[in-house]
Protein backbone atom coordinates (compact mmCIF):
# COMPACT_ATOMS: atom_id res chain seq x y z
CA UNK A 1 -17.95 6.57 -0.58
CA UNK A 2 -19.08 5.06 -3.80
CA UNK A 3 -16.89 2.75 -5.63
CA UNK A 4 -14.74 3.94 -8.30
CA UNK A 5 -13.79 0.82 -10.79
CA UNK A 6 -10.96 2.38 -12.44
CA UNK A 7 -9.23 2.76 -8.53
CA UNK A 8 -10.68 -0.83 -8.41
CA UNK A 9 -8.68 -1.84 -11.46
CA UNK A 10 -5.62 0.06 -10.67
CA UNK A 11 -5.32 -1.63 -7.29
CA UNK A 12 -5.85 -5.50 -8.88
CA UNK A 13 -2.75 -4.68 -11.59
CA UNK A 14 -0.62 -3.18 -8.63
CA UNK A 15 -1.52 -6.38 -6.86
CA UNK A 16 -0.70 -8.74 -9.84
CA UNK A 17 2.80 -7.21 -10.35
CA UNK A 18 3.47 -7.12 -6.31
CA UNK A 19 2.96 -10.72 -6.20
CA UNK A 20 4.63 -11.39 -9.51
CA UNK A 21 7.87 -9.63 -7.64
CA UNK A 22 7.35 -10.79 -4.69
CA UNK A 23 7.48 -14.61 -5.18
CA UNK A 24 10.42 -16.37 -5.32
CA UNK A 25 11.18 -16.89 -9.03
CA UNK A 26 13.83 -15.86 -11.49
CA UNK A 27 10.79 -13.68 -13.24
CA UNK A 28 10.16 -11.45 -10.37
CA UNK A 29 12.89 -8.96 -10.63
CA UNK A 30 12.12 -8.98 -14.66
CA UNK A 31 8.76 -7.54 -13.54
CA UNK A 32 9.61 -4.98 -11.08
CA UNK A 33 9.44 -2.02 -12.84
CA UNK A 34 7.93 -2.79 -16.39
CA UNK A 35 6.86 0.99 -16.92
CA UNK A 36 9.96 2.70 -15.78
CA UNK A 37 12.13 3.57 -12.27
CA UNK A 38 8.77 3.05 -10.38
CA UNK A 39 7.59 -0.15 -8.86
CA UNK A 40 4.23 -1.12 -7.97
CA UNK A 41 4.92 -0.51 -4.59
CA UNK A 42 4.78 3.31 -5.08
CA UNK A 43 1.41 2.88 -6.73
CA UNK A 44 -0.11 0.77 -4.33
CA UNK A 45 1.32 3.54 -1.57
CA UNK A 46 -0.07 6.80 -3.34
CA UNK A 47 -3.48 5.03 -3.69
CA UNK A 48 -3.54 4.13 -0.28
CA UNK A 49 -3.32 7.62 0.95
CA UNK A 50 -5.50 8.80 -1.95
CA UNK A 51 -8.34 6.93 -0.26
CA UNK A 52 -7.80 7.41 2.95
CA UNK A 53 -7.31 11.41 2.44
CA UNK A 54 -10.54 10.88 0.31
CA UNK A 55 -12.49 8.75 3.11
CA UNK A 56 -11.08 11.18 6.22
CA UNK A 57 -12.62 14.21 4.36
CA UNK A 58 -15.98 12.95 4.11
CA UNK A 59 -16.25 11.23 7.29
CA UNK A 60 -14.69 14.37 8.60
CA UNK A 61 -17.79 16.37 6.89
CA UNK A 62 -20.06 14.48 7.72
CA UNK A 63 -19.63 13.12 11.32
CA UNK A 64 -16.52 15.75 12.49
CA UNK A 65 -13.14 15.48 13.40
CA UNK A 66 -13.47 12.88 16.49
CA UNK A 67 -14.94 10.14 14.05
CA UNK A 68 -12.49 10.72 11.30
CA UNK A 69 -9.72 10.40 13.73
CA UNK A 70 -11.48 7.28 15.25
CA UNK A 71 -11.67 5.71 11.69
CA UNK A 72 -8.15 5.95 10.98
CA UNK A 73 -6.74 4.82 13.85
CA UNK A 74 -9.44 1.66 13.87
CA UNK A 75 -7.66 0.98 10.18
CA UNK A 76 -4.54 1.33 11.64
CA UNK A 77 -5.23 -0.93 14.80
CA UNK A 78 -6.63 -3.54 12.40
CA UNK A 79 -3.45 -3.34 10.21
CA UNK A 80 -1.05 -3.83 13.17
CA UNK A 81 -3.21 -6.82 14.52
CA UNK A 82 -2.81 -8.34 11.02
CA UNK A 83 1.04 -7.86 10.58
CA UNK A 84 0.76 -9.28 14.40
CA UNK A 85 -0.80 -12.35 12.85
CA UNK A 86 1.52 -12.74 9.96
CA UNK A 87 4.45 -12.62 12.26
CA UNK A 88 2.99 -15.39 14.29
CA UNK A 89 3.47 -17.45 11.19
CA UNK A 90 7.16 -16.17 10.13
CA UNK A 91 8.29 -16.76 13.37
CA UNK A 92 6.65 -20.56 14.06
CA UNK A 93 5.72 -22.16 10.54
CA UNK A 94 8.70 -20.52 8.04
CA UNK A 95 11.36 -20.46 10.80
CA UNK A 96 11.03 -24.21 11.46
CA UNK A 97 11.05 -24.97 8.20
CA UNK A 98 13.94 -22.52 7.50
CA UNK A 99 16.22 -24.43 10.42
CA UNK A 100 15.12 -27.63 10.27
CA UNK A 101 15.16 -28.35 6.40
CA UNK A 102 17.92 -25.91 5.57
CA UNK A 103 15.86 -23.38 3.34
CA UNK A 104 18.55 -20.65 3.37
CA UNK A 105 16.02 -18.18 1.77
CA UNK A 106 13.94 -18.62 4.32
CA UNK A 107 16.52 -18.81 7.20
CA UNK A 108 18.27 -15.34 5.26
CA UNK A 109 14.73 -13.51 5.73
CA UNK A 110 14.53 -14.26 9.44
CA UNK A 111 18.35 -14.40 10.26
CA UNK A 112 18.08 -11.56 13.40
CA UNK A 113 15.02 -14.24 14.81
CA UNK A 114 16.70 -17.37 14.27
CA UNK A 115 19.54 -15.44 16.03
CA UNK A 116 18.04 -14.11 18.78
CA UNK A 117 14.61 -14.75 19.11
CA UNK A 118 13.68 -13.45 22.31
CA UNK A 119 15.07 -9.64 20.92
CA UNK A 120 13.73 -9.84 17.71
CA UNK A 121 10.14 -10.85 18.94
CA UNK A 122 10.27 -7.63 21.20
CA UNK A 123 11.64 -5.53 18.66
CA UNK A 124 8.74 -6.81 16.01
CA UNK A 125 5.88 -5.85 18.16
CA UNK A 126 7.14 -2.08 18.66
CA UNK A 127 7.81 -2.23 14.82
CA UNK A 128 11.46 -1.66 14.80
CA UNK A 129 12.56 -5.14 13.68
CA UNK A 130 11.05 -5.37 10.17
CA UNK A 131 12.02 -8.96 8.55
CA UNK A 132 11.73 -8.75 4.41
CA UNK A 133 8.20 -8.94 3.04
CA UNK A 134 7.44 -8.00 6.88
CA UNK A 135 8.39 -4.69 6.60
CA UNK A 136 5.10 -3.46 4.27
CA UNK A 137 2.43 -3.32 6.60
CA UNK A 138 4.53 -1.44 9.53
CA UNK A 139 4.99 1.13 7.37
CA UNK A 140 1.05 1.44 6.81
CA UNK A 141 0.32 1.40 10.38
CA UNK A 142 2.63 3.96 11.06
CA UNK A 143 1.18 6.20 7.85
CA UNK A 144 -2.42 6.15 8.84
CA UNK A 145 -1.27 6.66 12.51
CA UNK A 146 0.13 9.64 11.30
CA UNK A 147 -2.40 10.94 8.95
CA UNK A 148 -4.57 11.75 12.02
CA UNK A 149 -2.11 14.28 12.50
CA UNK A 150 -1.14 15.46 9.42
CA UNK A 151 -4.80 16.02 9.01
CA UNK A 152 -5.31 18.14 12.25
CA UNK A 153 -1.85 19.97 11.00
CA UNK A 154 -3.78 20.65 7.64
CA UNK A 155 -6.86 22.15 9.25
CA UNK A 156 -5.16 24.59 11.51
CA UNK A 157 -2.18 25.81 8.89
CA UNK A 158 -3.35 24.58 5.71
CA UNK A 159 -1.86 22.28 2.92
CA UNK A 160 0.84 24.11 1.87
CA UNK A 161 3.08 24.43 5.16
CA UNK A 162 2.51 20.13 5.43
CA UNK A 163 3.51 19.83 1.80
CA UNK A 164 6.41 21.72 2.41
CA UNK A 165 7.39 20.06 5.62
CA UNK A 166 7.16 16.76 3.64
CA UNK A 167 9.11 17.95 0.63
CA UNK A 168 11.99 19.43 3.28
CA UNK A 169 12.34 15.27 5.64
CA UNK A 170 12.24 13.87 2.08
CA UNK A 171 15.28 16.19 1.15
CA UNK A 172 16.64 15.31 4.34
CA UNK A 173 16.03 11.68 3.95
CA UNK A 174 18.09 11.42 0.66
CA UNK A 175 21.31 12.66 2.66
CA UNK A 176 21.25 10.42 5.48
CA UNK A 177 18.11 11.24 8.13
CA UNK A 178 17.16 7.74 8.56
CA UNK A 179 20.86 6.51 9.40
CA UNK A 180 21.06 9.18 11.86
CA UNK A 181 17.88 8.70 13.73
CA UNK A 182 18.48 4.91 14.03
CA UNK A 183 21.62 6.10 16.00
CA UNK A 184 19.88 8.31 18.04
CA UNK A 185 16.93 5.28 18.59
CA UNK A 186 19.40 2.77 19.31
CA UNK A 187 20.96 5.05 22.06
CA UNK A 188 17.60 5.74 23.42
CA UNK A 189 15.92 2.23 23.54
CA UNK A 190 19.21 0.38 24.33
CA UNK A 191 17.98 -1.77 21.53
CA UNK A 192 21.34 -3.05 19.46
CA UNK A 193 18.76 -3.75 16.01
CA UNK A 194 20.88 -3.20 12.71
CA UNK A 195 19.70 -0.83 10.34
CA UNK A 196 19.39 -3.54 7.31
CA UNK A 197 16.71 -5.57 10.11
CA UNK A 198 14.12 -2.11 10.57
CA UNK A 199 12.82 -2.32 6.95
CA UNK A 200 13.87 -1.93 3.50
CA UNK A 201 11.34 1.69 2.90
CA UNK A 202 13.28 4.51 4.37
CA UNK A 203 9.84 5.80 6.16
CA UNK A 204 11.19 9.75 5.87
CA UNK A 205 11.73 9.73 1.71
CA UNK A 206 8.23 7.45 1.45
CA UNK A 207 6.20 9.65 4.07
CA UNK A 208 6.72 12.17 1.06
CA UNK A 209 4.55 9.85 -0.99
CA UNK A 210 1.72 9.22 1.46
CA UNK A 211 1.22 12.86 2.17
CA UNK A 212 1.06 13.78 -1.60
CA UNK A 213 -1.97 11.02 -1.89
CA UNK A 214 -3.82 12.17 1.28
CA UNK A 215 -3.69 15.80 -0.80
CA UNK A 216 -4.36 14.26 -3.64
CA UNK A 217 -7.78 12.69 -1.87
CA UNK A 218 -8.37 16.11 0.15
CA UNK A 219 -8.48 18.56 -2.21
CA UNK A 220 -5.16 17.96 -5.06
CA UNK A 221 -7.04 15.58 -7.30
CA UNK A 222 -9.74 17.70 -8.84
CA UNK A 223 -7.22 20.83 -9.12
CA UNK A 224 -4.72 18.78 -10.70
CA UNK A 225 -7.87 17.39 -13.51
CA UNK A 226 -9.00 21.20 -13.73
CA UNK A 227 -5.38 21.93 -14.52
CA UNK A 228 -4.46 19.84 -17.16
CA UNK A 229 -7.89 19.98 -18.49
CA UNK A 230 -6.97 23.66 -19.51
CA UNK A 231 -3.52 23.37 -20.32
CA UNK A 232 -2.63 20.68 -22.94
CA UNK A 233 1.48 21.19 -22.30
CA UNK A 234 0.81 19.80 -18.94
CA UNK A 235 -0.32 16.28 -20.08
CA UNK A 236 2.05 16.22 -23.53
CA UNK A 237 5.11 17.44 -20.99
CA UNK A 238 4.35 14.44 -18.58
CA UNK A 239 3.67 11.82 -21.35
CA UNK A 240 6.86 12.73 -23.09
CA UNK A 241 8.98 12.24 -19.30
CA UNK A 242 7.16 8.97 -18.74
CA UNK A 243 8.06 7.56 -22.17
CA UNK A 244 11.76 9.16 -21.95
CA UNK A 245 11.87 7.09 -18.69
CA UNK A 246 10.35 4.42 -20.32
CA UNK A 247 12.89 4.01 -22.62
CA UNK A 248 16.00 5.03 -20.44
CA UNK A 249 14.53 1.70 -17.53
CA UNK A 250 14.93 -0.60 -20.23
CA UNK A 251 17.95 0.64 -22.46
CA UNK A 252 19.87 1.15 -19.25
CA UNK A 253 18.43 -1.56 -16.90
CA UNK A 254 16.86 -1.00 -13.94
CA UNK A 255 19.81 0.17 -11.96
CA UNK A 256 19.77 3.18 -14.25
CA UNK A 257 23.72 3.90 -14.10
CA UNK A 258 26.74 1.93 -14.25
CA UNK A 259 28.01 3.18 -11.20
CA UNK A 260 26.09 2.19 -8.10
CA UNK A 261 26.27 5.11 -6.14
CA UNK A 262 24.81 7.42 -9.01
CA UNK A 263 22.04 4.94 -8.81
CA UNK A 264 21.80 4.78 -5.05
CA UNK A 265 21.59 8.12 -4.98
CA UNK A 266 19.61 9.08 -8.17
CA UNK A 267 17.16 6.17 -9.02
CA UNK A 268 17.26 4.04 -5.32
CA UNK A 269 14.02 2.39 -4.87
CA UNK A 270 13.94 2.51 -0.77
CA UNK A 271 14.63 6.05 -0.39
CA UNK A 272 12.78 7.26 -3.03
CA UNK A 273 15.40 8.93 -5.00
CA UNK A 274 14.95 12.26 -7.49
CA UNK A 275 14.17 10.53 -10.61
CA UNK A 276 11.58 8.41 -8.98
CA UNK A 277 9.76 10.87 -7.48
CA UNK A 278 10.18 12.64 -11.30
CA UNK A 279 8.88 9.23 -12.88
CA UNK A 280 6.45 9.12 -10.69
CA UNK A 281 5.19 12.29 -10.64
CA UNK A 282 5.03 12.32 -14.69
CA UNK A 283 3.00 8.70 -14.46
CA UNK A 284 0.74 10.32 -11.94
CA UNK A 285 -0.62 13.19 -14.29
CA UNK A 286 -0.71 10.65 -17.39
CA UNK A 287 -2.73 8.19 -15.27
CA UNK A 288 -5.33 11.53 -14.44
CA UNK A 289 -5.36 12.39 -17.60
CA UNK A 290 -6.14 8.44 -19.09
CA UNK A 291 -8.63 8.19 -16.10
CA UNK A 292 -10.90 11.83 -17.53
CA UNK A 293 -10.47 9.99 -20.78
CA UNK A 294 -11.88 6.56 -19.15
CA UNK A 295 -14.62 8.17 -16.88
CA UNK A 296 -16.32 9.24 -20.25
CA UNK A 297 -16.66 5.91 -21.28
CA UNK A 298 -19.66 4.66 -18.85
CA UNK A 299 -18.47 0.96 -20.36
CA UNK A 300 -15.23 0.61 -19.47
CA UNK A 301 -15.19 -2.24 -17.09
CA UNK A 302 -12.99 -4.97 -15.77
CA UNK A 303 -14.89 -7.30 -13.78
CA UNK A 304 -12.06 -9.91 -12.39
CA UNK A 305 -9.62 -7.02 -11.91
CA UNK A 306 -12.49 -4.77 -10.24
CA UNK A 307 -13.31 -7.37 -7.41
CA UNK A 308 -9.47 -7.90 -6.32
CA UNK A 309 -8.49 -4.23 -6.20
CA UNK A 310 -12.36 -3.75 -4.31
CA UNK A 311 -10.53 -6.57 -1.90
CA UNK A 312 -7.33 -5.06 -1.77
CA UNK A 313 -6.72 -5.28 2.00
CA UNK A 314 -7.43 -8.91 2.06
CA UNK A 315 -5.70 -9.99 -1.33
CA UNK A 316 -2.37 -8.12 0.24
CA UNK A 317 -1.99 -9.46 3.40
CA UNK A 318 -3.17 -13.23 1.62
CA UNK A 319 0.27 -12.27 -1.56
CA UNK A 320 2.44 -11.69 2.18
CA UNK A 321 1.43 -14.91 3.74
CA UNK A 322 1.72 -16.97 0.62
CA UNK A 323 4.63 -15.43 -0.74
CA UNK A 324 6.78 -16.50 3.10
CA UNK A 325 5.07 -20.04 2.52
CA UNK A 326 6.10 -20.26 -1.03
CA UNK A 327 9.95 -18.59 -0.02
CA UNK A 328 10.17 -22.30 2.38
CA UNK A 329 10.46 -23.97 -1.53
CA UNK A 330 13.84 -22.18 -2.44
CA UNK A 331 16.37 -25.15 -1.48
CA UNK A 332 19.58 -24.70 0.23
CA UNK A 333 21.66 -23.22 -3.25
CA UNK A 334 19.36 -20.42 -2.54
CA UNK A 335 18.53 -19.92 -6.04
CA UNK A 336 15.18 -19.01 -7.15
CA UNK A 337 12.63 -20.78 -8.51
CA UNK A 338 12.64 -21.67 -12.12
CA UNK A 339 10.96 -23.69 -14.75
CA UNK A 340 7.99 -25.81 -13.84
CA UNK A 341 8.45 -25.09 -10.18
CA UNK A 342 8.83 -21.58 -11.32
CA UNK A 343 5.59 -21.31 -12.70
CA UNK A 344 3.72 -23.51 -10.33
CA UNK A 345 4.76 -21.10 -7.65
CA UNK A 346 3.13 -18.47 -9.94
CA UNK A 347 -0.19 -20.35 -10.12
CA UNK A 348 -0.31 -20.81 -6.88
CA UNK A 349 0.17 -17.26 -5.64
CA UNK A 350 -2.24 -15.66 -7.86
CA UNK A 351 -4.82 -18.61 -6.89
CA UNK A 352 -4.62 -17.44 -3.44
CA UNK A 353 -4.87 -13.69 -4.75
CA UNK A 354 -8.29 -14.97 -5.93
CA UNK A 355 -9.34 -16.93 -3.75
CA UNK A 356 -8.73 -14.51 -0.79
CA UNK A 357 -10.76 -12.17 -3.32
CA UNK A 358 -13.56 -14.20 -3.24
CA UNK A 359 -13.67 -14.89 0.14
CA UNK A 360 -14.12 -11.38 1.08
CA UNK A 361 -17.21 -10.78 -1.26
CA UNK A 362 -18.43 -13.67 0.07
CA UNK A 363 -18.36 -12.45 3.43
CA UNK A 364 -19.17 -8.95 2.37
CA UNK A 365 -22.25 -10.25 0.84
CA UNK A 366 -23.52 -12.67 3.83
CA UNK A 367 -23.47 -9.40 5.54
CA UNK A 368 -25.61 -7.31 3.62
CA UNK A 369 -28.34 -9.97 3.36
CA UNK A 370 -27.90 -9.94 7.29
CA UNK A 371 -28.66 -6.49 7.46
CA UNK A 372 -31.67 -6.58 5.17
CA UNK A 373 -32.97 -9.26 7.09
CA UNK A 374 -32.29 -7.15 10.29
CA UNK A 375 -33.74 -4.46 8.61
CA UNK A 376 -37.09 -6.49 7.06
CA UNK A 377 -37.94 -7.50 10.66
CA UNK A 378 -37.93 -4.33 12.03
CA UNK A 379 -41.32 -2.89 12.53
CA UNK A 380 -41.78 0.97 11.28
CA UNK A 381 -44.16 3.20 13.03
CA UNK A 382 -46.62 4.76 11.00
CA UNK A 383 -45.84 8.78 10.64
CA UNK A 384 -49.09 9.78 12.60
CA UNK A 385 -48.34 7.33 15.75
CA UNK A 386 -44.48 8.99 16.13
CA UNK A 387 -44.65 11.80 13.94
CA UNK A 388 -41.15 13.55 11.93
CA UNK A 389 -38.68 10.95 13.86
CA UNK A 390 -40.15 7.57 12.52
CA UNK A 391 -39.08 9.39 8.55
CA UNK A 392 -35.11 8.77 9.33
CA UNK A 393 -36.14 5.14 10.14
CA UNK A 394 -38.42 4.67 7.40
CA UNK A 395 -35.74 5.82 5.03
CA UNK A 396 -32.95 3.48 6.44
CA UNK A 397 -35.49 0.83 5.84
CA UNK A 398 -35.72 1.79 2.12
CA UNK A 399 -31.93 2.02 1.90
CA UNK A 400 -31.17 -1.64 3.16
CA UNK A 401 -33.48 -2.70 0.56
């Protein structure tokens, strides 16, 4: 699939405001939702499943089912064996340093661990204990696990029966599903794990979210551009909701209402409450709509932002492992970082954004001069000493070039 840069740039600002929130600083939770009730996490989600709905299509079109299916679940192998990797380093580096010099920040992340290590260990590599800042790529491995399926579904019955099935667990979800099923779980695995320790996303309300980008990717995406492209209302309905919740985020604060459970239950970021899914929904159809208007300008480019969100798998898992590290720097009054600190914590975070950026172009690049070597050295077969089948190889030859 070619690269699009405006998906490139979207992905590098959801990064830079995930980090921004995600370090320990008194600017983070300034940051979280500068455009409304939605946080970059929902972006970074929906794109996610955007490009994997996009990529399963073609490879499913152009190789079949089996190697669609194989793709996916080799993305979501590689994402487990990564959050594997990061755990390795909660669990040794951040945890000594939590116990031994008192960093209650750290020591409140990994409290079920520090507890009881030998359960929580366990628990981590089936993916029901979920520390803070730990609980992010779980919740990926278990989405791409299931698009395979949802996919399949989608062939036999179509999109509308899986949209509908989505919309009906994320109704569900928003009255107490995930509460429930932890009961049931608990009962089954014999596992005592406490609801606050399996992750701060409530999977059934998100799932909602991932489905609607792997539609999006399928097939949603160009309907949604031919609809708004004939129906003005569309876009000047959705612009006027986005700025209305605009406005409401920051006259109101980000908790929306004074009471907390009107907010739990009408603007809640982990369960992906109502007016969320409304914000979001709005944002979504003004971002198509700036994105038609961008495409026509062949110009528009922004190179540093272009090469992180092109890196995006290795920039995120580099903002988890430095934003644990950085956590070990909150001191035992558990307040966050401010001031000097503050913004050296900053620099440092979005250095190792970059840096991990780099890195992977690097590599990327050492491997296409690799294969061009590969490819130079190879010797092609004149067409009258093999006839039609040296033309494939003759053509790959011209492609690595």
């Amino acid at each position: 699939m070619a690269r699009n840069p405006i998906l490139d740039i979207s992905r590098g600002v959801l990064l830079l405001l995930m980090t921004l929130t995600h370090l320990p600083t008194v600017w983070a939770g300034r940051f979280g939702e500068p455009v409304g009730f939605i946080s970059a996490a929902e972006g970074f989600v929906f794109l996610s499943a955007f490009l994997a709905g996009k990529i399963f299509v073609e490879q499913q079109e152009r190789s079949g089912m089996e190697a669609a299916t194989r793709w996916v679940f080799g993305r979501a192998l590689r994402l487990y064996v990564i959050h594997l990797a990061l755990l390795v380093i909660a669990f040794t580096v951040v945890a000594w340093i939590a116990v031994n010099f008192h960093r209650t920040a750290a020591r409140n992340l990994l409290d079920l661990y520090i507890e009881q290590p030998r359960k929580a260990a366990f628990s981590s590599v089936v993916l029901l204990y979920q520390p803070p800042l730990l609980d992010i790529l779980p919740m990926y491995v278990l989405f791409f696990v299931g698009t395979a399926f949802l996919m399949r579904a989608t062939a036999r019955w179509g999109w509308n029966w899986v949209l509908a099935a989505s919309v009906a667990v994320w109704v569900a979800a928003q009255f107490g599903l995930r509460a429930a099923f932890h009961e049931v779980l608990q009962r089954v695995t014999g596992l005592d794990i406490p609801l606050r320790s399996t992750g701060a996303f409530d999977l059934f309300a998100w799932q909602l979210l991932w489905v609607l980008g792997l539609w999006f990717g399928a097939l949603g995406f160009g309907k949604t551009r031919r609809v708004l492209a004939s129906s003005r209302s569309a876009l000047l309905l959705a612009l006027a909701v986005s700025c209305a919740m605009f406005f409401w985020r920051y006259y109101s604060g980000p908790e929306g209402f004074t009471e907390p459970a009107r907010h739990f239950f009408w603007i809640d970021k982990w369960t992906l409450s109502p007016v969320r899914v409304v914000n979001f929904a709005a944002l979504v159809l003004v971002g198509i709509g700036a994105w038609s208007a961008f495409t026509r300008r062949a110009n528009f480019r922004l190179p540093f932002l272009e090469r992180l969100g092109a890196a995006s798998q290795w920039v995120f898992v580099a903002h988890i492992g430095s934003a644990l590290l950085l956590l070990c720097f909150v001191g035992e009054d558990d307040q966050p970082l401010a001031g000097t600190t503050g913004m050296l914590a900053i620099l440092i975070g979005y250095t190792v954004l970059f840096v991990a950026g780099g890195a992977y172009h690097r590599m990327r690049a050492r491997k296409r001069r690799a294969t061009a070597g590969v490819a130079r050295e190879t010797p092609v077969s004149l067409p009258s000493e093999t006839g039609p089948a040296s033309r494939p190889q003759a053509h790959n030859l011209r492609e690595a070039r």
